[in-house]
Protein backbone atom coordinates (compact mmCIF):
# COMPACT_ATOMS: atom_id res chain seq x y z
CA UNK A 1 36.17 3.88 24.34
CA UNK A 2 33.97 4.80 27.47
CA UNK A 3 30.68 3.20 27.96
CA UNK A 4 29.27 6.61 27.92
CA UNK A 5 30.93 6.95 24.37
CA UNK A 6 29.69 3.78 23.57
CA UNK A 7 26.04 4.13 24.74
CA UNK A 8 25.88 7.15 22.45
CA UNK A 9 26.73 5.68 19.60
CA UNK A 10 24.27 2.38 20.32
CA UNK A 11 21.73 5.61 20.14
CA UNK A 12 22.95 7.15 17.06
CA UNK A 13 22.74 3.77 15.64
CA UNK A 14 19.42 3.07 17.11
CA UNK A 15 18.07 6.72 15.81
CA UNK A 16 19.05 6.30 12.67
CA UNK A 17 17.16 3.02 12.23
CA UNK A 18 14.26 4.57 13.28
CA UNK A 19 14.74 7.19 10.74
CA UNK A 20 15.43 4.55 7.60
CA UNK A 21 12.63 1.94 8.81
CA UNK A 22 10.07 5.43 8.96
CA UNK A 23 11.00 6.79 5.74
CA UNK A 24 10.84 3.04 4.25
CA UNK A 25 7.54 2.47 5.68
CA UNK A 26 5.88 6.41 4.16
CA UNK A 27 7.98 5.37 0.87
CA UNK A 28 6.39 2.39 0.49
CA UNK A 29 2.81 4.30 0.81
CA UNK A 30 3.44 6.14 -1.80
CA UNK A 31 4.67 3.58 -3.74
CA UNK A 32 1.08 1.93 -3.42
CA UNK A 33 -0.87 4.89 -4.37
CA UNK A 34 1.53 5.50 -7.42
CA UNK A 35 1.16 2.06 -8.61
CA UNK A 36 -3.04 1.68 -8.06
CA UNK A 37 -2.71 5.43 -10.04
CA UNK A 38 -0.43 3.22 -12.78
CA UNK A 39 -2.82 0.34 -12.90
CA UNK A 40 -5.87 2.79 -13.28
CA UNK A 41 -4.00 4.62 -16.31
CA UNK A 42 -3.32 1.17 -17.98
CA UNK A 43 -7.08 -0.22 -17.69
CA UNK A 44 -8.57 3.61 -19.13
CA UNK A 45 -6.15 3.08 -22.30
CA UNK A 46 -8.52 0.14 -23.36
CA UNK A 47 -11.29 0.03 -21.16
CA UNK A 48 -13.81 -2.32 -21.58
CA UNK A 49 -16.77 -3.33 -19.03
CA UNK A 50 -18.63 -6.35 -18.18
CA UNK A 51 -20.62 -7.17 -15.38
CA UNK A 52 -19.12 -9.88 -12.96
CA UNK A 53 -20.29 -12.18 -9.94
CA UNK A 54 -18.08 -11.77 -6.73
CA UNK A 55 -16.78 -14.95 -6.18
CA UNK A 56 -15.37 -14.48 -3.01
CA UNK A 57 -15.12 -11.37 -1.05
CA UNK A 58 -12.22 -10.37 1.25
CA UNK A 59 -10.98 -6.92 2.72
CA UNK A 60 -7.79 -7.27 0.55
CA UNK A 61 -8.67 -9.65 -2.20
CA UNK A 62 -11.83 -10.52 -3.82
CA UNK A 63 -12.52 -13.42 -6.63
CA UNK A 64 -14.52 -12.18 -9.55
CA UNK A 65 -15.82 -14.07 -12.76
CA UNK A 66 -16.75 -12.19 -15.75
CA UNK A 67 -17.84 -12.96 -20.05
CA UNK A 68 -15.96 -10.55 -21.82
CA UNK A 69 -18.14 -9.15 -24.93
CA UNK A 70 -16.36 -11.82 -27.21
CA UNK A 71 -18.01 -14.68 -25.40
CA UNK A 72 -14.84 -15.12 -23.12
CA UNK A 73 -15.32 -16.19 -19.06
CA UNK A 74 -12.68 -14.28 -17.18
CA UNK A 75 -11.46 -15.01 -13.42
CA UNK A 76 -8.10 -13.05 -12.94
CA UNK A 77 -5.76 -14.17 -10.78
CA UNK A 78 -4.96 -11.42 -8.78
CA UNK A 79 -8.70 -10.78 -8.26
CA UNK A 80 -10.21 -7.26 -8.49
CA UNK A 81 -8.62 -3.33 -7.42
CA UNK A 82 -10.53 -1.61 -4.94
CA UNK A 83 -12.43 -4.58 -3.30
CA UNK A 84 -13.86 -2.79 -0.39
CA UNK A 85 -17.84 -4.07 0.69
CA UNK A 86 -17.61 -6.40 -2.06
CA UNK A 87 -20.16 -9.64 -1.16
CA UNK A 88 -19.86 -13.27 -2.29
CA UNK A 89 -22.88 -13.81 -4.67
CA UNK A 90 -22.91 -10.18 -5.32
CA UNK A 91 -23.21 -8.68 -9.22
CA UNK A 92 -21.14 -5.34 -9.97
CA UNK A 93 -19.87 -3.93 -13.27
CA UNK A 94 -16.04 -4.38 -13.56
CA UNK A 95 -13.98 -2.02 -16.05
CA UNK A 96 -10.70 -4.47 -17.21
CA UNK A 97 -7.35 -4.00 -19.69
CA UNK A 98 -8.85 -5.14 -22.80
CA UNK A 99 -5.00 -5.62 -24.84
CA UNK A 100 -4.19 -8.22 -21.83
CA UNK A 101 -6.37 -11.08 -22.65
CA UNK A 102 -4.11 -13.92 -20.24
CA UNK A 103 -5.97 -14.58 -16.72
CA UNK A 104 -2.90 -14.25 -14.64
CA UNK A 105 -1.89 -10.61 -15.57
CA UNK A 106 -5.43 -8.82 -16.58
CA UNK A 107 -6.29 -6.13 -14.94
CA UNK A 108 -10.05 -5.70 -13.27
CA UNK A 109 -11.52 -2.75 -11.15
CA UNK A 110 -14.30 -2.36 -9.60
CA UNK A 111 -16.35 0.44 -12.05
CA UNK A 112 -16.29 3.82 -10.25
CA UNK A 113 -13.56 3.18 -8.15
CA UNK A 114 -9.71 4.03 -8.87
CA UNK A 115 -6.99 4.98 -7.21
CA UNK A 116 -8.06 7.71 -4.93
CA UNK A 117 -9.75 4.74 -2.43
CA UNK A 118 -5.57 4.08 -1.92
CA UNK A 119 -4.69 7.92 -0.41
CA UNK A 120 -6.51 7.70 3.03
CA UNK A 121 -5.32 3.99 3.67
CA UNK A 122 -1.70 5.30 2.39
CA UNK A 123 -1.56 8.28 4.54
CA UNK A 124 -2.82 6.97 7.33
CA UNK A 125 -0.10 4.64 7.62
CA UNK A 126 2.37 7.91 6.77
CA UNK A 127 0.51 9.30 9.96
CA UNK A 128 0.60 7.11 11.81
CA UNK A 129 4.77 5.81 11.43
CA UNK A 130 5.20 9.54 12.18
CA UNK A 131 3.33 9.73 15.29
CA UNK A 132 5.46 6.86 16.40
CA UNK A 133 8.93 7.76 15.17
CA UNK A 134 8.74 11.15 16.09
CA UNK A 135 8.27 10.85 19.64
CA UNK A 136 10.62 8.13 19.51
CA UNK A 137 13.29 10.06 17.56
CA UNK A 138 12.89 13.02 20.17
CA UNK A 139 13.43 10.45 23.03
CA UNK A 140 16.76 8.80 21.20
CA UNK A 141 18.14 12.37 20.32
CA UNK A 142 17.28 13.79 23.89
CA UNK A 143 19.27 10.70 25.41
CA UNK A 144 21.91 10.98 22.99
CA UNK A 145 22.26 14.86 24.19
CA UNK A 146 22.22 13.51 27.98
CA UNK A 147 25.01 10.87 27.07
CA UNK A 148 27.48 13.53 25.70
CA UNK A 149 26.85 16.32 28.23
CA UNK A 150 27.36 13.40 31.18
CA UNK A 151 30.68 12.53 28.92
CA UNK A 152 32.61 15.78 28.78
CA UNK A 153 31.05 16.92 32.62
């Protein structure tokens, strides 16, 4: 095998891993919107509401402590959806899964917010994997074209 013939099939190789890691990465997205959308479907088929203190307040995860209607303090573990300009200290209303009363799997949202707040973060990281695979793709093919033109000249 020539290097020439060898070189174009390192960029096959390569252009193809761009391809999977791309369509991985935009699959993934989707996957996130699709499961906030599940997780908002769950809490509406037994919403209740509460008001709850912010805990602690982070762009990805924020802490929140809540009394359930039944006299029961709440702090899930995995925090509350949608935490976006959430402040430590700060009071909101929280809609949760009322059938899941364990801590470690109950679901809490911030009230008003679901799982449309997921489609702009989502597809901008669709966007933006395209804008970088693409041009990279178009390079890898172009070379690959160059490689087996300079192999049968």
């Amino acid at each position: 095998m020539t290097d020439t013939a060898r070189g174009s099939r390192t960029l096959r190789r390569t252009r193809l891993i761009v391809l999977v890691v791309a369509t991985a990465i935009s699959v993934l997205a989707v996957l996130l919107v699709v499961g906030a959308w599940r997780n908002d479907v769950t809490i509406d088929s037994d919403k209740g509401t509460a008001t709850a203190e912010v805990l602690s307040a982070g762009k990805l995860r924020s802490a929140v402590s809540f009394i359930t209607p039944d006299g029961v303090t709440h702090n899930p573990a995995l925090g509350v959806l949608y935490p976006t300009n959430l402040v430590a200290g700060q009071r909101i209303e929280v809609e949760y899964y009322k059938a899941e009363p364990d801590d470690v799997e109950l679901l809490v949202r911030v009230a008003g917010r679901d799982a449309t707040v997921a489609i702009v973060p989502a597809g901008s990281v669709i966007v933006v994997t395209w804008l970088i695979a693409g041009p990279v793709l178009f390079w890898l093919r172009r070379k690959e074209t160059q490689r087996k033109e300079a192999e049968y000249a």
